[in-house]
C-alpha atoms as a PDB file:
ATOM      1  CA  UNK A   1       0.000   0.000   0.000  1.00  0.00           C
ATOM      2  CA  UNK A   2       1.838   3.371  -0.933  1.00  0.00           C
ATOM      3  CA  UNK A   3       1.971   5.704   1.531  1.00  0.00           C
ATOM      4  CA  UNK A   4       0.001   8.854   1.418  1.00  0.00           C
ATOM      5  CA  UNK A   5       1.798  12.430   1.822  1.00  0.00           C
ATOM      6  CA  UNK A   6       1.416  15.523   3.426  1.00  0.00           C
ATOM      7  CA  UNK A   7       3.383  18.436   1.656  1.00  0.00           C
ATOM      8  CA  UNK A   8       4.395  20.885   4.361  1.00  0.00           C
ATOM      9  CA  UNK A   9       4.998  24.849   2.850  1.00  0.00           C
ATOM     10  CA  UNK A  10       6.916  27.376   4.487  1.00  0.00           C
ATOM     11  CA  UNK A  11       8.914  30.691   3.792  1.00  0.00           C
ATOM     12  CA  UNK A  12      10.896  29.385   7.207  1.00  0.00           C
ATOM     13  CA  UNK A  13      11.989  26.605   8.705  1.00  0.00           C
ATOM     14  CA  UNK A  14       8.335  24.748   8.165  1.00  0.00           C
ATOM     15  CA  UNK A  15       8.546  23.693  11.948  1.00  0.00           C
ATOM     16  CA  UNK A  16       5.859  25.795  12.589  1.00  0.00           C
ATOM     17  CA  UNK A  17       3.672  23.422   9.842  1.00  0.00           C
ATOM     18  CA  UNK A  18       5.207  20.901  10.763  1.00  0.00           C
ATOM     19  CA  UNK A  19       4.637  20.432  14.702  1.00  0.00           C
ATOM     20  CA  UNK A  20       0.702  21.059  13.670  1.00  0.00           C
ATOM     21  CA  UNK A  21       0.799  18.757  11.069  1.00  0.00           C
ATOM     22  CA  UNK A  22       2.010  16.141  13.391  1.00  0.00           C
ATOM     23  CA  UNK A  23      -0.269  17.430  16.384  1.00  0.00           C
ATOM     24  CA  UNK A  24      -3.166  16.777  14.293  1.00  0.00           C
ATOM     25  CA  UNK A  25      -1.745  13.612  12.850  1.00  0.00           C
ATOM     26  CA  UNK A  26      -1.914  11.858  16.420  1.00  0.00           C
ATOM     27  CA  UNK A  27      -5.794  12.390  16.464  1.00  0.00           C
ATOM     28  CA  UNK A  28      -5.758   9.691  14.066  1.00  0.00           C
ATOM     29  CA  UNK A  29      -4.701   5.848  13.466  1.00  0.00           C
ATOM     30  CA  UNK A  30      -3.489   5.808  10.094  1.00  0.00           C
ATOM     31  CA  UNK A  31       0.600   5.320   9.953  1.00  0.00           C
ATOM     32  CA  UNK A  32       0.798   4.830   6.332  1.00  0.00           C
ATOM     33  CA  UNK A  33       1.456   8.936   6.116  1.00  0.00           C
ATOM     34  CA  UNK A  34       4.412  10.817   5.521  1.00  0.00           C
ATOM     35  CA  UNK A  35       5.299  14.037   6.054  1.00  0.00           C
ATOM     36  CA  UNK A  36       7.712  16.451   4.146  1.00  0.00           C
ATOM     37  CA  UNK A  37       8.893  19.647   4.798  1.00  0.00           C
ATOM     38  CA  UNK A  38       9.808  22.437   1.685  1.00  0.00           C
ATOM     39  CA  UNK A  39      11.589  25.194   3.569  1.00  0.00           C
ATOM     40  CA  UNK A  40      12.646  28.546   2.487  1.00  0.00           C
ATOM     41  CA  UNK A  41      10.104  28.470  -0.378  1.00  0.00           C
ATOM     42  CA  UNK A  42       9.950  32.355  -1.590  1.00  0.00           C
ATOM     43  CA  UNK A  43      10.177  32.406  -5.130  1.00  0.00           C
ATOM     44  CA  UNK A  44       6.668  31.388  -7.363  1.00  0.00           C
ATOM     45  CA  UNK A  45       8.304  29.264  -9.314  1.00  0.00           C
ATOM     46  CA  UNK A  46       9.768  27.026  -6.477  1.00  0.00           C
ATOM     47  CA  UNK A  47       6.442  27.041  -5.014  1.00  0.00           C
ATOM     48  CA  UNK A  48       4.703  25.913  -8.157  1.00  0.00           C
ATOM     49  CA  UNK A  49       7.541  23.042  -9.018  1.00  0.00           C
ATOM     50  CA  UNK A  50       5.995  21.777  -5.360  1.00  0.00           C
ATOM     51  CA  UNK A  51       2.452  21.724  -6.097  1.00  0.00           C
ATOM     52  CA  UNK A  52       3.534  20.273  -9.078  1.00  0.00           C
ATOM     53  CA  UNK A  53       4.800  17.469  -7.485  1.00  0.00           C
ATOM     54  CA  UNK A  54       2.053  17.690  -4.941  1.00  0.00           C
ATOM     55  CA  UNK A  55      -1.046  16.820  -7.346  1.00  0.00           C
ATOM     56  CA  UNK A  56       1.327  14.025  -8.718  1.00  0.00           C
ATOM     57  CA  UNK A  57       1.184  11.977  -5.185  1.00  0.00           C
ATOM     58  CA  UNK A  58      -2.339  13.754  -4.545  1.00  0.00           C
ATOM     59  CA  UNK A  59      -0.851  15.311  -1.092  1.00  0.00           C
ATOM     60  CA  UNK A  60      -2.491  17.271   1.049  1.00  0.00           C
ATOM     61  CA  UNK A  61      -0.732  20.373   1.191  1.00  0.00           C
ATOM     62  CA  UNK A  62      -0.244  22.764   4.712  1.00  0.00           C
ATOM     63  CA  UNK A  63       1.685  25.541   4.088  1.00  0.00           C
ATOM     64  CA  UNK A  64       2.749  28.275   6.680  1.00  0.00           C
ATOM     65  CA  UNK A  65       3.714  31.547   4.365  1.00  0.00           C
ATOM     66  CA  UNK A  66       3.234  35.070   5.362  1.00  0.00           C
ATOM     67  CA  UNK A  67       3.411  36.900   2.311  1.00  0.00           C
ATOM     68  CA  UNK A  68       0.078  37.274   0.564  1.00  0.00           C
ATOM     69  CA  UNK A  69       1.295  36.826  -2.879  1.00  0.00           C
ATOM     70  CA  UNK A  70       2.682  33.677  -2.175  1.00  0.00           C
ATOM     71  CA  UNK A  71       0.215  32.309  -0.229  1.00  0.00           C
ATOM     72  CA  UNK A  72      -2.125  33.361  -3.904  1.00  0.00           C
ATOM     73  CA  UNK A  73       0.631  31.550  -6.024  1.00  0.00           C
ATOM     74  CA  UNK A  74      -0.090  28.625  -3.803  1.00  0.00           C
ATOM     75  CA  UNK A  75      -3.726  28.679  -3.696  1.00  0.00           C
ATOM     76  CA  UNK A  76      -4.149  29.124  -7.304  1.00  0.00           C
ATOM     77  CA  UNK A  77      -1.720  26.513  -8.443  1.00  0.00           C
ATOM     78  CA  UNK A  78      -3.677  23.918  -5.853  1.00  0.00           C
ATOM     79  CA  UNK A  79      -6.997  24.833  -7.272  1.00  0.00           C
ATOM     80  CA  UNK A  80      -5.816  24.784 -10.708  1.00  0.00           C
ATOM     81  CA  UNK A  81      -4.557  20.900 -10.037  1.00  0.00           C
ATOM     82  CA  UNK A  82      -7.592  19.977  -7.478  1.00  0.00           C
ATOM     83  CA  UNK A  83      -5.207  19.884  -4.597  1.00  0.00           C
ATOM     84  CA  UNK A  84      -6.706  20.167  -1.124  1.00  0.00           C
ATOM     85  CA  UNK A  85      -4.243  22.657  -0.127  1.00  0.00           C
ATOM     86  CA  UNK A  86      -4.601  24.428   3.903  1.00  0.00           C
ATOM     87  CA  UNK A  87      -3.493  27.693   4.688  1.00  0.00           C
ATOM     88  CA  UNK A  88      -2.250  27.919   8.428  1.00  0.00           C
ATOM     89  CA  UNK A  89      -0.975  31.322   8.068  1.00  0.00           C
ATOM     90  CA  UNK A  90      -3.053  33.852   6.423  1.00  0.00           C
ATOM     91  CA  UNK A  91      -6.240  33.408   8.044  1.00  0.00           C
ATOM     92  CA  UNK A  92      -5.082  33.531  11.381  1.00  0.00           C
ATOM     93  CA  UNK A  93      -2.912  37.161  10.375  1.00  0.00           C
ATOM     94  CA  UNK A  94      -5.911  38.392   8.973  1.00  0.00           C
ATOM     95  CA  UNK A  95      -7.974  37.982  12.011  1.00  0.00           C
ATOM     96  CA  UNK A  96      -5.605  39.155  14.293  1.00  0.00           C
ATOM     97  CA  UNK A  97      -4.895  42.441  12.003  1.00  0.00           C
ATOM     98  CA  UNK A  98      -8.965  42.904  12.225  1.00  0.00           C
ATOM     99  CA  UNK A  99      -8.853  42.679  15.775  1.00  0.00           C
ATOM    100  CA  UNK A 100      -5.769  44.796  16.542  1.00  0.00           C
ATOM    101  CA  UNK A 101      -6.932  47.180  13.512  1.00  0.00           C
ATOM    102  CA  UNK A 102      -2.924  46.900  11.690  1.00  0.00           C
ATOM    103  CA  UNK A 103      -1.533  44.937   8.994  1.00  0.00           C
ATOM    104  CA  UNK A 104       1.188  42.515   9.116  1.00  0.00           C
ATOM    105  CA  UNK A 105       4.525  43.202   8.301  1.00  0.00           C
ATOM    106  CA  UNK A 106       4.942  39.903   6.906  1.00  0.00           C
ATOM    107  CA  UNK A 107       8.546  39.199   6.991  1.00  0.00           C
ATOM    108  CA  UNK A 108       9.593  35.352   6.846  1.00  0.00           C
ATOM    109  CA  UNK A 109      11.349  33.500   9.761  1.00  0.00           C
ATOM    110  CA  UNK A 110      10.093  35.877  12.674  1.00  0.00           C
ATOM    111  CA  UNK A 111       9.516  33.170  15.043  1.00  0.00           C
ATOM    112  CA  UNK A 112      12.801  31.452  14.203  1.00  0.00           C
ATOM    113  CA  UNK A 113      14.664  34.443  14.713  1.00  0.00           C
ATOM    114  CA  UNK A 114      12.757  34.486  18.010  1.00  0.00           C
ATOM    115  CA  UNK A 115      14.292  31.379  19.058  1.00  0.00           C
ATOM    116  CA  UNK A 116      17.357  31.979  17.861  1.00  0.00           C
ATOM    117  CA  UNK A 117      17.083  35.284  20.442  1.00  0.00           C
ATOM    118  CA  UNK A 118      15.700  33.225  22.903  1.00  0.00           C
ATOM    119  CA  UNK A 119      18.487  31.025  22.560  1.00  0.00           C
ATOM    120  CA  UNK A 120      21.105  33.172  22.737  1.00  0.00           C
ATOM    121  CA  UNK A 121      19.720  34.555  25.747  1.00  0.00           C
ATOM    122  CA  UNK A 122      20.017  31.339  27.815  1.00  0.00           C
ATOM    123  CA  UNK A 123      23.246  30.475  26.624  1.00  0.00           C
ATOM    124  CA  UNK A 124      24.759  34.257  27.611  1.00  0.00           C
ATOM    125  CA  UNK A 125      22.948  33.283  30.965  1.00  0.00           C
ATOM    126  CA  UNK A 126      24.820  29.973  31.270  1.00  0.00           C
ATOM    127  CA  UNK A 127      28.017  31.774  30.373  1.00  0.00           C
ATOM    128  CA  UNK A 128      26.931  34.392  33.341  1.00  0.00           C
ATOM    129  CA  UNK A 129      26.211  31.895  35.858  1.00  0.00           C
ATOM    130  CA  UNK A 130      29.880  29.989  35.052  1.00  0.00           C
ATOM    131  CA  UNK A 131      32.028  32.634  34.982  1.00  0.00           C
ATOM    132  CA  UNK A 132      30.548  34.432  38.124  1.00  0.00           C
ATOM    133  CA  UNK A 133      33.081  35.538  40.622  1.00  0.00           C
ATOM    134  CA  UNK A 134      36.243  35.081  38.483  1.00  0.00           C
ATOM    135  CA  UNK A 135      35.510  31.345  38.442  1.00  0.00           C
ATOM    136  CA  UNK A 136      37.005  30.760  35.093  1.00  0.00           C
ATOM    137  CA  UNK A 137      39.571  33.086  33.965  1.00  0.00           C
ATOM    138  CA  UNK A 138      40.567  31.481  30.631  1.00  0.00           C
ATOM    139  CA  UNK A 139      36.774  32.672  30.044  1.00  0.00           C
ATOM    140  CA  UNK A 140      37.780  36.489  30.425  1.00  0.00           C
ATOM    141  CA  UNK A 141      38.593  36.493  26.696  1.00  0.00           C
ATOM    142  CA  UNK A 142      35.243  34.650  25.254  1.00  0.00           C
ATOM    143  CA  UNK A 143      33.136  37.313  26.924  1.00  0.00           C
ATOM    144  CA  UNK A 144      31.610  40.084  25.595  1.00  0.00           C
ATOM    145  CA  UNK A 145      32.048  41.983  28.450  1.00  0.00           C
ATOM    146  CA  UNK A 146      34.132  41.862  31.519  1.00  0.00           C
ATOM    147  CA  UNK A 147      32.934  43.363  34.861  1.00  0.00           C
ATOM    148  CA  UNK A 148      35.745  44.300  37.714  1.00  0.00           C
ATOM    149  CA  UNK A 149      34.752  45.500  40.701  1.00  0.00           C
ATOM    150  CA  UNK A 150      35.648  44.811  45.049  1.00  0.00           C
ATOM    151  CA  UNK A 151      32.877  42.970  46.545  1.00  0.00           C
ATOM    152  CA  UNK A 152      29.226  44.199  46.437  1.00  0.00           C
ATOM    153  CA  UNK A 153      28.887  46.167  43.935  1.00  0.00           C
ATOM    154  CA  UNK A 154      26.623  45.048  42.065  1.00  0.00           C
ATOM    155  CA  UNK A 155      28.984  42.854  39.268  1.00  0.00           C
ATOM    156  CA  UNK A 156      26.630  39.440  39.644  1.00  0.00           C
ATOM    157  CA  UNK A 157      23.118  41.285  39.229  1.00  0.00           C
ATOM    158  CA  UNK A 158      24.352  43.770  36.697  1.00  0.00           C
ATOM    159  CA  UNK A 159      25.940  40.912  34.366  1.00  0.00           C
ATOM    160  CA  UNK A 160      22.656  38.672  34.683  1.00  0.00           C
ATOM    161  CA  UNK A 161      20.586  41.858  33.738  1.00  0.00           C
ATOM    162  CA  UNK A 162      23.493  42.279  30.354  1.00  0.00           C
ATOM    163  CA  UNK A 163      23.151  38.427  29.701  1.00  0.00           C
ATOM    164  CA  UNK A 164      19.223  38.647  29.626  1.00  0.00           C
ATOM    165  CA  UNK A 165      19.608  40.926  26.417  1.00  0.00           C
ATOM    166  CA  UNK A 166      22.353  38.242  25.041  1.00  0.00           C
ATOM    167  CA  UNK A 167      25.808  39.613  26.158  1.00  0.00           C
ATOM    168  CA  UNK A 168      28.061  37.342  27.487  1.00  0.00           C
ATOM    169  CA  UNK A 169      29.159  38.524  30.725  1.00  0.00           C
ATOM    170  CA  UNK A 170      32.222  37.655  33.126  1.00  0.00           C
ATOM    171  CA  UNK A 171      32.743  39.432  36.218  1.00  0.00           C
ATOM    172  CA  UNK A 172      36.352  39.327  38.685  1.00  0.00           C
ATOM    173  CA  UNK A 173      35.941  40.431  42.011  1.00  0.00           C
ATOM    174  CA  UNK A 174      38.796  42.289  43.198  1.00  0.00           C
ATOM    175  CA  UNK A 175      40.792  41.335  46.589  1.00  0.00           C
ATOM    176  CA  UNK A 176      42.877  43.713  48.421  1.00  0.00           C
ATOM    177  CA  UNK A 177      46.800  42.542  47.961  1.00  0.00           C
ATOM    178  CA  UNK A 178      46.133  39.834  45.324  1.00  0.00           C
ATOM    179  CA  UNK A 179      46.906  40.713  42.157  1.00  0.00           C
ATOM    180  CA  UNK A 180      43.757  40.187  39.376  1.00  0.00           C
ATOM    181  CA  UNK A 181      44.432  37.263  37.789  1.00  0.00           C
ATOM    182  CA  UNK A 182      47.114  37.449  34.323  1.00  0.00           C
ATOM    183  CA  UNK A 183      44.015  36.713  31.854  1.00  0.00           C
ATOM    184  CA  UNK A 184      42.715  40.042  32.339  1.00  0.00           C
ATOM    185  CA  UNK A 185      45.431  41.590  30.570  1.00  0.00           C
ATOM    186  CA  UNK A 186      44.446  39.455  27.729  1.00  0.00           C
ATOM    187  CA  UNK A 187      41.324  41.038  27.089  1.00  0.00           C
ATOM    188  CA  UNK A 188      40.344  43.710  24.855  1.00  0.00           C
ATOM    189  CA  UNK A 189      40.400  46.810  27.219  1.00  0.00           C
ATOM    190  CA  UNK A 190      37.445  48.162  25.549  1.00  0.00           C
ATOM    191  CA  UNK A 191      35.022  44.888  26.603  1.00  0.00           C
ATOM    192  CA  UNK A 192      36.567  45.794  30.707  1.00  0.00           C
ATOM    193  CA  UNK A 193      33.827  48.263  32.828  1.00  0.00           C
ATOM    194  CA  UNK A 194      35.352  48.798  36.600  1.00  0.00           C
ATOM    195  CA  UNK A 195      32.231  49.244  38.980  1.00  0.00           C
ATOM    196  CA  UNK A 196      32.979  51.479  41.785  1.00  0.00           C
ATOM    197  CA  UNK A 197      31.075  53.033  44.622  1.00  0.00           C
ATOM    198  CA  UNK A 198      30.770  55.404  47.529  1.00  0.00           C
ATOM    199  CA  UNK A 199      32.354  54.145  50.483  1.00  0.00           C
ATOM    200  CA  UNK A 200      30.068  54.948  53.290  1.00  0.00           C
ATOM    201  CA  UNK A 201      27.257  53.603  50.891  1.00  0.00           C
ATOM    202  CA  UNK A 202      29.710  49.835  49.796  1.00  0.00           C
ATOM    203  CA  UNK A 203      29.732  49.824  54.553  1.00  0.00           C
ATOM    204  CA  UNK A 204      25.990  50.055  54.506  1.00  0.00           C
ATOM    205  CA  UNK A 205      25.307  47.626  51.975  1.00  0.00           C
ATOM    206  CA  UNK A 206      27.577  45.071  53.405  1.00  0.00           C
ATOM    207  CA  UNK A 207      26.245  45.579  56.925  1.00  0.00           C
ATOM    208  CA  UNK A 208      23.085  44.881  55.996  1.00  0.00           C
ATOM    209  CA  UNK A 209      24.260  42.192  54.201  1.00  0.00           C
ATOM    210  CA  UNK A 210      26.027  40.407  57.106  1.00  0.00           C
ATOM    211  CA  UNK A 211      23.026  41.154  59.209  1.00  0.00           C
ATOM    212  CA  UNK A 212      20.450  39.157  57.143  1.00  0.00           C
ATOM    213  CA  UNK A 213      23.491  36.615  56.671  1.00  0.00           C
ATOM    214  CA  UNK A 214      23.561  36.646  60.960  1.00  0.00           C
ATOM    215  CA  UNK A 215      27.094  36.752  60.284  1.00  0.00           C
ATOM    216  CA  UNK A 216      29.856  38.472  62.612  1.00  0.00           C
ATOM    217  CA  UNK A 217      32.314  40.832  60.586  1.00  0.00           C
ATOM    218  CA  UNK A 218      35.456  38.703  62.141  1.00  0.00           C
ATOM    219  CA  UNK A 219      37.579  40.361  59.368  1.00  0.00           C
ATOM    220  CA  UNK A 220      36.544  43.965  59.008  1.00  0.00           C
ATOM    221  CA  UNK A 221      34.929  42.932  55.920  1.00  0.00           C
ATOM    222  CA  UNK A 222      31.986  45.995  56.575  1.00  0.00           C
ATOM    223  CA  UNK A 223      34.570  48.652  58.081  1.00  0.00           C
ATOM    224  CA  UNK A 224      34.615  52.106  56.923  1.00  0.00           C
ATOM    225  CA  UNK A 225      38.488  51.692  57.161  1.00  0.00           C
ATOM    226  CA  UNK A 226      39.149  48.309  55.212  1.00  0.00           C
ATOM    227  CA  UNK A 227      36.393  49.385  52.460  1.00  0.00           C
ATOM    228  CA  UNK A 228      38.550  52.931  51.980  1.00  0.00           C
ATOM    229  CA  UNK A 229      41.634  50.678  51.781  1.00  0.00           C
ATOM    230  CA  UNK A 230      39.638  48.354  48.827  1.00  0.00           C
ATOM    231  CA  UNK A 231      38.672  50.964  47.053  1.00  0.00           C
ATOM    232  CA  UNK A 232      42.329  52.788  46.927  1.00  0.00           C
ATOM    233  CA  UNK A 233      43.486  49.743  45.650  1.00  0.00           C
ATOM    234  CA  UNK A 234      41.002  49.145  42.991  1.00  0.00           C
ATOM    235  CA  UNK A 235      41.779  52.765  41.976  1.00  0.00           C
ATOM    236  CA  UNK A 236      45.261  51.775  41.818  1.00  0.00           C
ATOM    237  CA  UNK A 237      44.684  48.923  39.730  1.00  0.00           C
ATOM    238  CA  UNK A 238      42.176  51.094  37.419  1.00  0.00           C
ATOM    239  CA  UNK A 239      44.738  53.683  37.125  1.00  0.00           C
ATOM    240  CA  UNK A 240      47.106  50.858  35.922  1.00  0.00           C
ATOM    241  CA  UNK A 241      44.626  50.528  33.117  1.00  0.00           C
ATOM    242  CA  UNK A 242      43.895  53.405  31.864  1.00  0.00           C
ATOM    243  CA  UNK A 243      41.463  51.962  28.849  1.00  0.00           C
ATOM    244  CA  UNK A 244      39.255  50.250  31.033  1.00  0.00           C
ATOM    245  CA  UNK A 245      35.751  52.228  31.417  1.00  0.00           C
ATOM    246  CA  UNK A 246      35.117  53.019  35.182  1.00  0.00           C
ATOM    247  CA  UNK A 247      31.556  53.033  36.328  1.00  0.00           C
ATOM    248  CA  UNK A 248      30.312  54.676  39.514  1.00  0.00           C
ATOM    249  CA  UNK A 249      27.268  52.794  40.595  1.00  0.00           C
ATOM    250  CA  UNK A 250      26.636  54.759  44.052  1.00  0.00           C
ATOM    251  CA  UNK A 251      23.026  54.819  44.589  1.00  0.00           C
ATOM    252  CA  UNK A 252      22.031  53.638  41.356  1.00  0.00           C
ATOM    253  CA  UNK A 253      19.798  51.259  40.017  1.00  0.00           C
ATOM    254  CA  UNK A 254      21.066  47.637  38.292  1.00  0.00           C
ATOM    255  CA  UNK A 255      19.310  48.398  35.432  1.00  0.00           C
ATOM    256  CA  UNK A 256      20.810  51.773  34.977  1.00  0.00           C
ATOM    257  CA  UNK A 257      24.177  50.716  35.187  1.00  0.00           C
ATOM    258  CA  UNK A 258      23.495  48.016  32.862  1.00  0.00           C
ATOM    259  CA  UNK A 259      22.024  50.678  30.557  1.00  0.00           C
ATOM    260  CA  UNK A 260      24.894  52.942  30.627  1.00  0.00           C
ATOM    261  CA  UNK A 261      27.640  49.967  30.500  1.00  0.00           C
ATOM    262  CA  UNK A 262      25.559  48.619  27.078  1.00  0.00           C
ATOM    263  CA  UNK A 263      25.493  52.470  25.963  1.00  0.00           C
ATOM    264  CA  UNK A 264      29.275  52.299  26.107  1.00  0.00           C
ATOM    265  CA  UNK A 265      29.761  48.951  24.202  1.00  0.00           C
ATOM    266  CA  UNK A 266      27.143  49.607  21.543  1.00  0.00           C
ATOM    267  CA  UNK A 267      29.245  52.966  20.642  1.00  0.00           C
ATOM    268  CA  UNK A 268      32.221  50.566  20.593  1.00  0.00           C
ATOM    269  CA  UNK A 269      31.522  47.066  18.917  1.00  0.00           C
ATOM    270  CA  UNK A 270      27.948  48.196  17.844  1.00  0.00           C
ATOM    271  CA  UNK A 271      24.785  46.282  19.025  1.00  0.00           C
ATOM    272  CA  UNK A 272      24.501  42.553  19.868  1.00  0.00           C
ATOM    273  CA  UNK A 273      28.127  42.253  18.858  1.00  0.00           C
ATOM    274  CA  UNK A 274      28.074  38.051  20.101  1.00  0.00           C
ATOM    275  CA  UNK A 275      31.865  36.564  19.550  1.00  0.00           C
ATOM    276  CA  UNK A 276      31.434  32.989  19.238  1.00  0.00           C
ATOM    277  CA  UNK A 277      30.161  29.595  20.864  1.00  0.00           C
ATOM    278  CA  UNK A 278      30.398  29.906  24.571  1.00  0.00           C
ATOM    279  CA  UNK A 279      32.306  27.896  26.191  1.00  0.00           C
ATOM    280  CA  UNK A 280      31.145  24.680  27.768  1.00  0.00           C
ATOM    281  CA  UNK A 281      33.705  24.847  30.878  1.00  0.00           C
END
């Protein structure tokens, strides 16, 4: 018995056709159907050498395509040949254009580049969450952006905020009398933003901090003195690298320093500048 065939259409991938194809396929007990996908179908004439082939095999023909002129080539050619031919697409468009009262702009492979978006957004995350806290320093140089900075000031928020818009983000904390790790002077100075801060502001946040931690400052971690000394140091160091972009985030929000370091980088490298796989350490 020859297998019947369902011809799935698409400007895209044809995922989008496909996955309802196959949604709709499990309603029903019939295995003796196969399905094929013609992607990145744009031109008329590739889309009538298809239904060409379609009324050959008498398939049933889905097709997902968002510009109306090919979703007319399609619809003609199918009732020219007596092909039952379903349009996934264009209805659904033109009710939701009625309803919010605009057109479409109809450009191909939206959803695909959403993914692809989405995508990279997890995997910036990923690199984020890995290279938190100068975990990996071999990293520094796969990152879009570097973030240096003494303790609590806001590097591990402020690089999750960058790595939900994509950017891969690394962030070194600095210690007072250890020098920052050699793979920092690998890295293009422009991708390095120092985060800085008022001192009486870094005591408060760290005494809260120990307080809802019910931890005793042992160490003079939260001292006015010791944070004065940090900071003088991480001046020092900043000074020593004159190209790196200092950021002063006293009493601002995460977001705004996130704004203002992405301000800086887009001027540099331009937006969404992504360098790379990231790495799987």
């Amino acid at each position: 018995m020859n297998r019947r065939a369902i011809y799935v259409i698409s400007d895209s991938t044809g995922e989008t056709g496909a996955k309802v194809v196959q949604a709709a396929l499990l309603q029903f007990r019939h295995e003796d159907v196969s399905l094929r996908i013609f992607s990145n179908l744009r031109q008329p004439k590739s889309l009538v050498d298809v239904l060409d082939n379609a009324a050959a095999e008498s398939a049933l023909v889905v097709y997902t395509l968002v510009r109306a002129e090919q979703r007319d080539v399609v619809h003609d050619r199918a009732a020219q040949y007596g092909v039952t031919a379903v349009d996934l697409m264009g209805p659904l468009m033109a009710r939701i254009g009625m309803w919010l009262g605009e057109s479409p702009v109809s450009t191909p492979g939206l959803l695909h580049r959403m993914d692809e978006e989405y995508f990279k957004r997890v995997e910036a995350l990923e690199f984020a969450v890995k290279n938190d806290d100068g975990q990996l320093p071999r990293n520094f140089s796969k990152a879009d952006m570097v973030l240096v900075g003494v303790s609590r000031t806001s590097k591990t928020p402020v690089a999750s905020t960058l790595a939900q818009r994509g950017y891969r983000v690394a962030n070194l904390p600095l210690v007072i009398g250890i020098a920052p790790p050699k793979e920092i002077d690998e890295v293009d100075p422009q991708r390095v933003f120092c985060l800085t801060i008022a001192p009486e502001i870094l005591h408060d946040i760290r005494t809260w901090r120990l307080r809802y931690l019910g931890v005793k400052d042992d160490r003079g971690y939260a001292s006015l003195d010791h944070i004065r000394d940090e900071l003088a140091d991480a001046r020092t160091i900043y000074r020593n690298h004159p190209d790196w972009k200092v950021i002063d985030v006293t009493n601002r929000a995460v977001e705004e320093t996130a704004s203002e370091i992405l301000g800086h980088y887009t001027r540099r490298f331009g937006a969404r500048t992504m360098r790379g796989a990231p790495s799987k350490d």
